[in-house]
C-alpha atoms as a PDB file:
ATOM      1  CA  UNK A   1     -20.242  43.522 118.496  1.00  0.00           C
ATOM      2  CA  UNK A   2     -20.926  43.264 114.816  1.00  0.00           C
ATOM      3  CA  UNK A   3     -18.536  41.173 112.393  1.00  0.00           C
ATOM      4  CA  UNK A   4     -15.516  42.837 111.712  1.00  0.00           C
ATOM      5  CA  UNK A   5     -15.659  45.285 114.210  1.00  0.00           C
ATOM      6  CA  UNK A   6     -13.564  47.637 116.129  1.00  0.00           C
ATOM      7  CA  UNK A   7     -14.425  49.739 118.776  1.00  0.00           C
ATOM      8  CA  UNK A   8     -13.135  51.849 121.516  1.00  0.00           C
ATOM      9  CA  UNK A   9     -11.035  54.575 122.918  1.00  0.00           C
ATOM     10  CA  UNK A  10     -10.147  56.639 125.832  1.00  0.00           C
ATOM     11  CA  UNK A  11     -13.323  58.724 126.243  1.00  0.00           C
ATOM     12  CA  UNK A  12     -15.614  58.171 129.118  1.00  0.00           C
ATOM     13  CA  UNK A  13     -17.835  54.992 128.400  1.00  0.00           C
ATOM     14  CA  UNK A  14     -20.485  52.636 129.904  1.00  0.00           C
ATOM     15  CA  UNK A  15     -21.073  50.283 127.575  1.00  0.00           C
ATOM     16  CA  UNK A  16     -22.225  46.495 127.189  1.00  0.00           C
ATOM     17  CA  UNK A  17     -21.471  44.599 124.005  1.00  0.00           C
ATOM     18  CA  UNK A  18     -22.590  40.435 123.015  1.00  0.00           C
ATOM     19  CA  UNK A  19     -20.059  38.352 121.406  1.00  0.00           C
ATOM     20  CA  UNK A  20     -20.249  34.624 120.509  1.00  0.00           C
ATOM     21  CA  UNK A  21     -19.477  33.014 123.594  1.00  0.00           C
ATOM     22  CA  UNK A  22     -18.917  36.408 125.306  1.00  0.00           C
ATOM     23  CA  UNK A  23     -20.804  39.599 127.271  1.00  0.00           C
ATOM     24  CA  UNK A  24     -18.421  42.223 127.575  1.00  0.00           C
ATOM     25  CA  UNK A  25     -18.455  45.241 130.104  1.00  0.00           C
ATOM     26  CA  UNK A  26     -16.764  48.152 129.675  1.00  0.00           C
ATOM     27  CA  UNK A  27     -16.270  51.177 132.491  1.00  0.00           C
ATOM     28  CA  UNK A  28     -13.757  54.037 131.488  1.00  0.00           C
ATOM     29  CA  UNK A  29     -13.448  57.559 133.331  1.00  0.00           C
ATOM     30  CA  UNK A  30     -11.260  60.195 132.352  1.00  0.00           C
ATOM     31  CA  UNK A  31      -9.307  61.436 135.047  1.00  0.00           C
ATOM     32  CA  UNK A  32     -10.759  64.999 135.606  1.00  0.00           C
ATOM     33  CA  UNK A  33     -13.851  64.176 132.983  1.00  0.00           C
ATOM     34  CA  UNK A  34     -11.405  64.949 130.253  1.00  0.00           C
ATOM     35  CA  UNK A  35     -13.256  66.133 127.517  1.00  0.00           C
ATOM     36  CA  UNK A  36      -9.589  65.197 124.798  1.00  0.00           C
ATOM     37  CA  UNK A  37      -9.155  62.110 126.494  1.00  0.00           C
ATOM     38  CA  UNK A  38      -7.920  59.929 129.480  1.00  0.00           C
ATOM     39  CA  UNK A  39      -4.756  57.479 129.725  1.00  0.00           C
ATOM     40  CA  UNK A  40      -6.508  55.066 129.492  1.00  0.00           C
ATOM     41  CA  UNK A  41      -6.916  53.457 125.982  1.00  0.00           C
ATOM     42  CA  UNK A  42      -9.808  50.559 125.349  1.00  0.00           C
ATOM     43  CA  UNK A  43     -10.469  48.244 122.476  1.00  0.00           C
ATOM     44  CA  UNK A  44     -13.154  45.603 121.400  1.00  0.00           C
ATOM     45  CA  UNK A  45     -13.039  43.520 118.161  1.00  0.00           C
ATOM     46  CA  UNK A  46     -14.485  40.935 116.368  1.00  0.00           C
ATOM     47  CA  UNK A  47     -13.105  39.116 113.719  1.00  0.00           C
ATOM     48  CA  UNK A  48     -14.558  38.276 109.963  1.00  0.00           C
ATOM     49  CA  UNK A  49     -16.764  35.132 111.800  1.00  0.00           C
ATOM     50  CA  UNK A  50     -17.073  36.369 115.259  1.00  0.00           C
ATOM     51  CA  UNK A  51     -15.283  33.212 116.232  1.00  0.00           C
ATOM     52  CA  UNK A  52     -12.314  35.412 117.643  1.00  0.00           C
ATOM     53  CA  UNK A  53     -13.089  38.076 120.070  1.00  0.00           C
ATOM     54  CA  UNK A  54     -10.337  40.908 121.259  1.00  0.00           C
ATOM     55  CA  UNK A  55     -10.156  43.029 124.169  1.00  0.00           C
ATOM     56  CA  UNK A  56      -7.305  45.548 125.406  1.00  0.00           C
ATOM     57  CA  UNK A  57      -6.551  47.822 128.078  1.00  0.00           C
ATOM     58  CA  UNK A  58      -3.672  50.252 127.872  1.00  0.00           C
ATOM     59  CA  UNK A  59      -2.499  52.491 130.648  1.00  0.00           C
ATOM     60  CA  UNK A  60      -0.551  55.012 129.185  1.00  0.00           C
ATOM     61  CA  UNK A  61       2.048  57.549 131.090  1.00  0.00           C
ATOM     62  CA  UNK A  62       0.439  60.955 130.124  1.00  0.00           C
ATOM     63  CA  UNK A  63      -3.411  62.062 128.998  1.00  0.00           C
ATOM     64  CA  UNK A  64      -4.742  64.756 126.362  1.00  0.00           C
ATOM     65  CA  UNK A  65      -3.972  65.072 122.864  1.00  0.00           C
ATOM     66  CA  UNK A  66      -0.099  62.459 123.288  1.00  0.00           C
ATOM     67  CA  UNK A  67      -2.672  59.767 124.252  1.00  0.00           C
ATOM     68  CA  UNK A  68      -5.119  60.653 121.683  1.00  0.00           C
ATOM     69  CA  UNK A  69      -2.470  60.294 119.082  1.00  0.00           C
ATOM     70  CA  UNK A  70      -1.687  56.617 120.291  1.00  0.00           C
ATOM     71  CA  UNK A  71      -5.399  55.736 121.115  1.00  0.00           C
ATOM     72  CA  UNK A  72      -5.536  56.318 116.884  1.00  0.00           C
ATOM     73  CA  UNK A  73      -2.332  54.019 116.710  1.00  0.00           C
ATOM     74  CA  UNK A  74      -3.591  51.012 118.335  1.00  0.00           C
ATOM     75  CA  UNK A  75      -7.126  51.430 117.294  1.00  0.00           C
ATOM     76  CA  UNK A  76      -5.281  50.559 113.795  1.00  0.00           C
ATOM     77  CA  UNK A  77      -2.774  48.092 114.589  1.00  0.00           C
ATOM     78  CA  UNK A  78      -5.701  46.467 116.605  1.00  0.00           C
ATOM     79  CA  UNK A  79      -7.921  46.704 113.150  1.00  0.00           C
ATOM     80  CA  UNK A  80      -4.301  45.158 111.339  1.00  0.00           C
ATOM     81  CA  UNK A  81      -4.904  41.594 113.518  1.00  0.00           C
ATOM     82  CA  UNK A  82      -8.373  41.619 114.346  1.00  0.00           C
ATOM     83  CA  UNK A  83      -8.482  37.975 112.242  1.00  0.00           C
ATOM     84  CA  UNK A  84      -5.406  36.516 113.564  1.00  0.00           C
ATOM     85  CA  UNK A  85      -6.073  34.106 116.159  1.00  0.00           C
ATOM     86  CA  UNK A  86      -2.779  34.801 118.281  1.00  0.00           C
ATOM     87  CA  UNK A  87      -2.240  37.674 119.655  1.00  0.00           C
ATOM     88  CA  UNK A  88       1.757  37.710 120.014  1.00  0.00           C
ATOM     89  CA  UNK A  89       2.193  39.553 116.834  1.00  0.00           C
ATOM     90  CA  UNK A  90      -0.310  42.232 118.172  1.00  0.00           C
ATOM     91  CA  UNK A  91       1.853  42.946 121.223  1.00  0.00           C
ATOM     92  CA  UNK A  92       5.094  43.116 119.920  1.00  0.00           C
ATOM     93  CA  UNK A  93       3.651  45.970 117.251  1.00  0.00           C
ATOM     94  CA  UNK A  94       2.326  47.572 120.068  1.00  0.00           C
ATOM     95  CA  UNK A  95       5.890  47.846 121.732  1.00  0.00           C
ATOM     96  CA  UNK A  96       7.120  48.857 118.599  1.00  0.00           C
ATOM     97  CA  UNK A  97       4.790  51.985 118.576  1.00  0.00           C
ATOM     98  CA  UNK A  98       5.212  52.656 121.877  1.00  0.00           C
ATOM     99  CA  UNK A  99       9.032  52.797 121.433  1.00  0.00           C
ATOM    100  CA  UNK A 100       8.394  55.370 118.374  1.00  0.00           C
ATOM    101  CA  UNK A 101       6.556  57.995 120.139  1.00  0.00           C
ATOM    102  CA  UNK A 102       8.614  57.099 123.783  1.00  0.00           C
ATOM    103  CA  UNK A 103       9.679  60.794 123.930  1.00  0.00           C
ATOM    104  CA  UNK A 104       6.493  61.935 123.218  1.00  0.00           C
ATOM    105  CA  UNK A 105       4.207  59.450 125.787  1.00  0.00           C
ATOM    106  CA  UNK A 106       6.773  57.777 128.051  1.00  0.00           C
ATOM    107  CA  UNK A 107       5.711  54.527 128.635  1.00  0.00           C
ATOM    108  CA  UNK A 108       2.452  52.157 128.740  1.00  0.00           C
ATOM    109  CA  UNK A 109       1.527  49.028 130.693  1.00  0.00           C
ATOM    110  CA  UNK A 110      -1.283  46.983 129.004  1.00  0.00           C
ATOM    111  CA  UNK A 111      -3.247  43.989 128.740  1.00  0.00           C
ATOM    112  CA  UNK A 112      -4.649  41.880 125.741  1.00  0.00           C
ATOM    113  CA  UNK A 113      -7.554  38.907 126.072  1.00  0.00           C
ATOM    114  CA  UNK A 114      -8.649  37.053 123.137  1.00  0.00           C
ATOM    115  CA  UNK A 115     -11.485  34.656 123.419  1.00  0.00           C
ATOM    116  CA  UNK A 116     -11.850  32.016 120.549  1.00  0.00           C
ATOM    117  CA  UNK A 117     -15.282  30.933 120.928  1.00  0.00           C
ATOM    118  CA  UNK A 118     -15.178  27.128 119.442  1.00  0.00           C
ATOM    119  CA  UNK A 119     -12.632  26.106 121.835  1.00  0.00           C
ATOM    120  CA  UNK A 120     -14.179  28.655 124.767  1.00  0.00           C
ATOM    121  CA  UNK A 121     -10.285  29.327 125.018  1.00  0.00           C
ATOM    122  CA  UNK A 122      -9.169  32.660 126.722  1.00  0.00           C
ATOM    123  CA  UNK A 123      -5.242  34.308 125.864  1.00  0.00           C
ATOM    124  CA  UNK A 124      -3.873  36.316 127.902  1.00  0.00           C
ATOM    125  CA  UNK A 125      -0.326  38.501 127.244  1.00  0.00           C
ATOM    126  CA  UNK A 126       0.832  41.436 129.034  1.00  0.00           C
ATOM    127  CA  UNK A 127       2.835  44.035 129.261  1.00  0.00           C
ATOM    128  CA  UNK A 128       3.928  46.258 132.625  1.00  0.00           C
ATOM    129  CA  UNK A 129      -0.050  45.199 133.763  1.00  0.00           C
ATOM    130  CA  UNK A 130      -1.250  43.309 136.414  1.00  0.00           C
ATOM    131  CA  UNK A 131      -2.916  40.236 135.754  1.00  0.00           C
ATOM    132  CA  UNK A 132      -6.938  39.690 135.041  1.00  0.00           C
ATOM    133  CA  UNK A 133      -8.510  38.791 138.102  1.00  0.00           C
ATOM    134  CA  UNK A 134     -10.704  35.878 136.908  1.00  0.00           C
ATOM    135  CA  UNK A 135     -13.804  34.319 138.302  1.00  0.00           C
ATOM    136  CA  UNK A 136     -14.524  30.216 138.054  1.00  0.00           C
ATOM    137  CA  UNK A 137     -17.826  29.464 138.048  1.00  0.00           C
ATOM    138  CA  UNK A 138     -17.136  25.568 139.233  1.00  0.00           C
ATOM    139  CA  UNK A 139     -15.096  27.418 142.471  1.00  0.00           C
ATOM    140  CA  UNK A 140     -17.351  30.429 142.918  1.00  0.00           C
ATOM    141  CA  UNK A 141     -14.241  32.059 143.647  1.00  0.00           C
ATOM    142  CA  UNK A 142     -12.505  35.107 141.940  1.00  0.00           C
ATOM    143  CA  UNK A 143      -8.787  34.659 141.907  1.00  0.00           C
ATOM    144  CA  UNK A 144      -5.482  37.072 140.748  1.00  0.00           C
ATOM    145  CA  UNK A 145      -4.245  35.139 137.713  1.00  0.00           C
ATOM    146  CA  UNK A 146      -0.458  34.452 138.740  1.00  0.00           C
ATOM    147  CA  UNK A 147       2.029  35.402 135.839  1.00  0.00           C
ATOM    148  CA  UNK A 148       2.897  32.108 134.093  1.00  0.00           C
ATOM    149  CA  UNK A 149       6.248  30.701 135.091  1.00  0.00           C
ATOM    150  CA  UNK A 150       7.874  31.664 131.379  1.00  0.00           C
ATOM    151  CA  UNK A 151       6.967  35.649 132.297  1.00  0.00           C
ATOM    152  CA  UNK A 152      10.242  36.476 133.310  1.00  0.00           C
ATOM    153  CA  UNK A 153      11.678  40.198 134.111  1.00  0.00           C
ATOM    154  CA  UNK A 154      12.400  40.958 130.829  1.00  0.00           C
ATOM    155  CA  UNK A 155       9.480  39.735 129.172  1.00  0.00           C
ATOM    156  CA  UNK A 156       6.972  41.907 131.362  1.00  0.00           C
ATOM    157  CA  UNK A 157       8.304  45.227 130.929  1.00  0.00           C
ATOM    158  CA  UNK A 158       6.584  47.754 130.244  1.00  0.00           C
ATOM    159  CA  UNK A 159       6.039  48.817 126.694  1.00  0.00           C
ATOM    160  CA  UNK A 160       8.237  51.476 124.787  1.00  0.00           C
ATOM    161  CA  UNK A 161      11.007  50.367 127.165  1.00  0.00           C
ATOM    162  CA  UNK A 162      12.852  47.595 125.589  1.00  0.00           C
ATOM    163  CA  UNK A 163      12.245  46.859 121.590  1.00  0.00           C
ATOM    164  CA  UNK A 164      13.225  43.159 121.880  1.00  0.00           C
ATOM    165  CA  UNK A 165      10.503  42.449 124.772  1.00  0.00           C
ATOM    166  CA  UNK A 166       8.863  39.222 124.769  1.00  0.00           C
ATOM    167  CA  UNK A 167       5.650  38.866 125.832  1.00  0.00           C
ATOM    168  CA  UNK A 168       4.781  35.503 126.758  1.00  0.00           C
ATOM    169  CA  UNK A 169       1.492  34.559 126.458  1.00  0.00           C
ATOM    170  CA  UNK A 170      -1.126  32.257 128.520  1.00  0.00           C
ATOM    171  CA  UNK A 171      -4.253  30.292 127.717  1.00  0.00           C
ATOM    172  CA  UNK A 172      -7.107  29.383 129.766  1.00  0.00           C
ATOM    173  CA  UNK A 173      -9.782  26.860 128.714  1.00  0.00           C
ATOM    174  CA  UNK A 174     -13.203  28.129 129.915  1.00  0.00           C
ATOM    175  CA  UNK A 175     -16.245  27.268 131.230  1.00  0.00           C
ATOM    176  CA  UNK A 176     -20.002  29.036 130.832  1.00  0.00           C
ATOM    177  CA  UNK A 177     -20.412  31.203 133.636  1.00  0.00           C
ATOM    178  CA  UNK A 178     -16.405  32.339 134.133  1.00  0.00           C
ATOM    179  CA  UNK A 179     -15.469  35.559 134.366  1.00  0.00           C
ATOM    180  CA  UNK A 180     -12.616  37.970 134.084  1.00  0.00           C
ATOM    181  CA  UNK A 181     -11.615  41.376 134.254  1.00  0.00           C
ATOM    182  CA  UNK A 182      -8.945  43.721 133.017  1.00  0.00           C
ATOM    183  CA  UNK A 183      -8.399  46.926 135.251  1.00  0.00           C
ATOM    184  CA  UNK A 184      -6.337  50.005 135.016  1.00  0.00           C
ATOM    185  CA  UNK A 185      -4.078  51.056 138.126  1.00  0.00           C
ATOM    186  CA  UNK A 186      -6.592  53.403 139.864  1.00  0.00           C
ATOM    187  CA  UNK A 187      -8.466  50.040 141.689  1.00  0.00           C
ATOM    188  CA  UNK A 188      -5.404  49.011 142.833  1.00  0.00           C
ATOM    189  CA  UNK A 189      -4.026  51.894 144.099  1.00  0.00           C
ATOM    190  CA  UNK A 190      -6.767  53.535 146.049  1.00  0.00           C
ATOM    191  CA  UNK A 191      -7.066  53.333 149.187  1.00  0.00           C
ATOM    192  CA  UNK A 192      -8.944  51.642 152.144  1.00  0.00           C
ATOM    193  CA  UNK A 193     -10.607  52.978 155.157  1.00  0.00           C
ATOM    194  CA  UNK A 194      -7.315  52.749 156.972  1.00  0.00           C
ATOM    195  CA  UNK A 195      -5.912  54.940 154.337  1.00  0.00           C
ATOM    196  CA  UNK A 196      -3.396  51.810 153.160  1.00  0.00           C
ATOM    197  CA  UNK A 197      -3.132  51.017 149.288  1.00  0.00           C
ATOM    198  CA  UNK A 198      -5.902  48.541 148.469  1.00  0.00           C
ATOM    199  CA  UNK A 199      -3.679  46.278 145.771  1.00  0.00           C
ATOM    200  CA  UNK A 200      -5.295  43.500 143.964  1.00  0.00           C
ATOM    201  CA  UNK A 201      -5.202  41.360 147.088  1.00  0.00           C
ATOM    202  CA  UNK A 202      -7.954  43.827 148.076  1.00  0.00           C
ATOM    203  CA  UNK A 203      -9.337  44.416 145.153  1.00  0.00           C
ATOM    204  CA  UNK A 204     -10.299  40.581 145.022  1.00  0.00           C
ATOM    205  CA  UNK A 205     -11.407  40.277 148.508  1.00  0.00           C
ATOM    206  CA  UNK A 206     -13.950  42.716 147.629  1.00  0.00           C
ATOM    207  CA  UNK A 207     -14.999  41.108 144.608  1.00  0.00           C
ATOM    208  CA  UNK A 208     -15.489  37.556 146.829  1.00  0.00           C
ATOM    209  CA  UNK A 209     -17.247  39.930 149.673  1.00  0.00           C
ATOM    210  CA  UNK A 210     -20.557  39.108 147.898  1.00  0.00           C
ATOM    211  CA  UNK A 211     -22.862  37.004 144.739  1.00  0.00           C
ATOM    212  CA  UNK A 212     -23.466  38.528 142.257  1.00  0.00           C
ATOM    213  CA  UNK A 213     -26.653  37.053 140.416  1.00  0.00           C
ATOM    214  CA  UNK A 214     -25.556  38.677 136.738  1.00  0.00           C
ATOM    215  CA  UNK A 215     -22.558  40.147 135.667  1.00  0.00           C
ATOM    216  CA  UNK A 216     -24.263  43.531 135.056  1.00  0.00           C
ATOM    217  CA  UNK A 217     -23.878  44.222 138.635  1.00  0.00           C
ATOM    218  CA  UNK A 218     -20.301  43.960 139.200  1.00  0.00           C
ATOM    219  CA  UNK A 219     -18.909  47.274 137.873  1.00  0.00           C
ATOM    220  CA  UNK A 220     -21.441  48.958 139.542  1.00  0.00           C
ATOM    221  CA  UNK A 221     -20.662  47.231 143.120  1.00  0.00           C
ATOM    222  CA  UNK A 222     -16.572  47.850 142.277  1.00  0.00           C
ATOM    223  CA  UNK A 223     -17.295  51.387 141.786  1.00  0.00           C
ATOM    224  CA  UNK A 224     -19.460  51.887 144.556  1.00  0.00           C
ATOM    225  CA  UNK A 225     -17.606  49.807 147.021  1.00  0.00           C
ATOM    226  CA  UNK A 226     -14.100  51.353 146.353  1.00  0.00           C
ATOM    227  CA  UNK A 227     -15.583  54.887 145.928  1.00  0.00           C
ATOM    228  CA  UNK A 228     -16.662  54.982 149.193  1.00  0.00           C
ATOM    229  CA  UNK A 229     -13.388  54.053 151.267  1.00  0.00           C
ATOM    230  CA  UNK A 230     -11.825  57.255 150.593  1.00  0.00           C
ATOM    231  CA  UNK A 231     -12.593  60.582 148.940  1.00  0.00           C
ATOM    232  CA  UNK A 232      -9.665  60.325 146.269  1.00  0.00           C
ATOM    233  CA  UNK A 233     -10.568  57.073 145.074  1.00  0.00           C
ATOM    234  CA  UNK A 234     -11.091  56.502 141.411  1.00  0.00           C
ATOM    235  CA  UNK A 235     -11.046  60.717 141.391  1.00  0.00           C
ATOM    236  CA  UNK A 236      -7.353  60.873 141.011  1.00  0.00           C
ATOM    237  CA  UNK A 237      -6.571  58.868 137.830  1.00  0.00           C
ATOM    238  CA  UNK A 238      -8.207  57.341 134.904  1.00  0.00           C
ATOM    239  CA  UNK A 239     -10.145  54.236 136.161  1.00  0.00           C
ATOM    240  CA  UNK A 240     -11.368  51.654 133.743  1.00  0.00           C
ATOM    241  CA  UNK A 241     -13.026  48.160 133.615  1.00  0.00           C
ATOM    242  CA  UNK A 242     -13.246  45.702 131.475  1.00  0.00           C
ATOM    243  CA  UNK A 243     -15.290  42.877 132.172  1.00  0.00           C
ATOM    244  CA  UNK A 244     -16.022  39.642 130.123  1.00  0.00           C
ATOM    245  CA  UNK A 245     -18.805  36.817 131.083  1.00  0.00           C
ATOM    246  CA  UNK A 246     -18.247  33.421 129.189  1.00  0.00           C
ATOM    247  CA  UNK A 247     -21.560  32.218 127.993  1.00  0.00           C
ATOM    248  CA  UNK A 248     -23.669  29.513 125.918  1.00  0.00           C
ATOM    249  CA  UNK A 249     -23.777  31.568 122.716  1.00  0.00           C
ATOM    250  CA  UNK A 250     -21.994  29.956 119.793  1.00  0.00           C
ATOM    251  CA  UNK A 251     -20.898  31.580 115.975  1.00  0.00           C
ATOM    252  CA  UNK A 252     -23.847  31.892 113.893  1.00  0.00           C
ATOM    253  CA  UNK A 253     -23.941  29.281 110.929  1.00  0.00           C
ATOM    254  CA  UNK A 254     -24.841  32.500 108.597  1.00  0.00           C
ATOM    255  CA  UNK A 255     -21.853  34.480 110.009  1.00  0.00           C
ATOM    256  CA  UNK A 256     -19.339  31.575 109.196  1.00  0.00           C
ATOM    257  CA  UNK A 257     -20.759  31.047 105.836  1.00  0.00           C
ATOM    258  CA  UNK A 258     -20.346  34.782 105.082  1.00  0.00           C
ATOM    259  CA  UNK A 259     -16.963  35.215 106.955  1.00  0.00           C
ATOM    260  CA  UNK A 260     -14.727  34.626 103.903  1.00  0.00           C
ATOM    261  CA  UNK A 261     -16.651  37.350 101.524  1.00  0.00           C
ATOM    262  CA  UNK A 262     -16.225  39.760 104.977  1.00  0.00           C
ATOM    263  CA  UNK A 263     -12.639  39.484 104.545  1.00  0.00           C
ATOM    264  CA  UNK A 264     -12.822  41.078 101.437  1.00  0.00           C
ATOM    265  CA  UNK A 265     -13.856  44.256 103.146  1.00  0.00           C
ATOM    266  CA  UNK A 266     -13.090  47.134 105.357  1.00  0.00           C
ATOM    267  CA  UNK A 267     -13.139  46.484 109.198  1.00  0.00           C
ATOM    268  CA  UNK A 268     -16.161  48.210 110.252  1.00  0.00           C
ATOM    269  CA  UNK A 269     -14.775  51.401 112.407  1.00  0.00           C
ATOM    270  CA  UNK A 270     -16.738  52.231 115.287  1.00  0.00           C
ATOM    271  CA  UNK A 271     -14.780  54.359 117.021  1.00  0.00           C
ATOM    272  CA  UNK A 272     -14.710  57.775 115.580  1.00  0.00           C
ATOM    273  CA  UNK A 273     -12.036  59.185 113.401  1.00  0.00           C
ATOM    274  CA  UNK A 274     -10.491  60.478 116.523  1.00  0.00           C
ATOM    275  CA  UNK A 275     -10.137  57.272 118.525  1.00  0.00           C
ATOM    276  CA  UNK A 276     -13.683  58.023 120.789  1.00  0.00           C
ATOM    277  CA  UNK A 277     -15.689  55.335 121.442  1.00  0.00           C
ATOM    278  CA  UNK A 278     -19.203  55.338 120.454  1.00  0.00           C
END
């Protein structure tokens, strides 16, 4: 990822980007190998320094041109706070745009990491989603990341379903070699060989099944491994993956120096005029 940066959308993608402080993975199939567009909606960006580093998955209620139209709509309120440090302001515009175009797209779940590099500190908020499953190196253990005790009903709904949804937020302090990943419903809900719904329960027992020596291989392994349990898997919905590796890279000293000149500028867009990711 470049400095002030956004990319994404909710085209099919394999893609790796490098952050400071971050690898990122991303999967994303189109249910059907929809040529307009899939449900599900993807983001990257990086702000004016690359100190602050942005990912989000959306999983919205409806494909084609509706969730074209919003992959646009968060592509720009995601280009509106790709500086801002805290990402509370970014979800609770999301609702808002969500509760616009309700009629039009139903409703959305999503999820929203950003990574701050000089404190290796990792937000999470979401909305409707399940959790990140995250991976600590110390443990070598991947583990579903329990909803903080402040996520209460109300403040995981769904968004477009409630305009005064709060979105608590939670904060993880990393270490070099962590992990986590952001998923869309069609792990979870495919099936295993005894034709029961695999859940993230599963979905993380497969992950601890085996090593992985680099996190290129993971996607690859998920895909593969729940693919093969039953002939609908990952066929039957959008299915994307989001993966970030925490690593030793820090923020250039030429990239802090130039930061404040960068905010004078544009945000770079590299995702197409129509929301596709390149």
């Amino acid at each position: 990822m470049q400095c002030m940066e956004i990319w994404g959308g909710n085209h099919a993608i394999d893609k790796n980007f490098t952050a400071p402080g971050l690898d990122i993975y991303v999967h994303s199939k189109p249910f059907a190998d929809s040529v307009v567009g899939g449900g599900d909606i993807y983001y990257l960006t990086s702000c004016a320094s690359g100190r602050i580093s942005r990912l989000m998955l959306a999983d919205v209620c409806g494909h084609g041109e509706a969730a074209s139209q919003l992959a646009i709509a968060l592509r720009d309120l995601m280009r509106t706070n790709v500086n801002k440090i805290s990402q509370r302001q970014f979800v609770e515009g999301m609702n808002r745009e969500f509760g616009n175009v309700s009629e039009v797209s139903g409703f959305a779940t999503a999820v929203v990491a950003t990574f701050f590099e000089p404190k290796r500190s990792l937000a999470i908020s979401v909305a409707g989603h399940p959790y990140p499953i995250y991976y600590s190196a110390q443990q070598n253990k991947w583990v579903h990341l329990d909803p903080a005790e402040s996520d209460k009903a109300l403040g995981n709904l769904p968004l477009g379903i409630y305009d005064e949804s709060d979105y608590p937020g939670r904060k993880i302090t990393t270490e070099v070699g962590d992990m986590f990943l952001l998923y869309s419903d069609a792990f979870i809900e495919s099936v295993n060989n005894d034709k029961r719904i695999l859940g993230i329960k599963g979905l993380v027992e497969l992950l601890n099944h085996r090593s992985f020596e680099t996190p290129t291989q993971i996607i690859p392994y998920l895909l593969e491994q729940i693919g093969s349990l039953a002939d609908g898997n990952l066929k039957d919905d959008d299915a994307t993956l989001i993966l970030g590796a925490i690593t030793e890279t820090k923020v250039r000293m030429r990239d802090n120096i130039i930061a404040p000149f960068r905010l004078l500028g544009k945000v770079n867009d590299a995702t197409g005029t129509d929301g596709q990711g390149s």
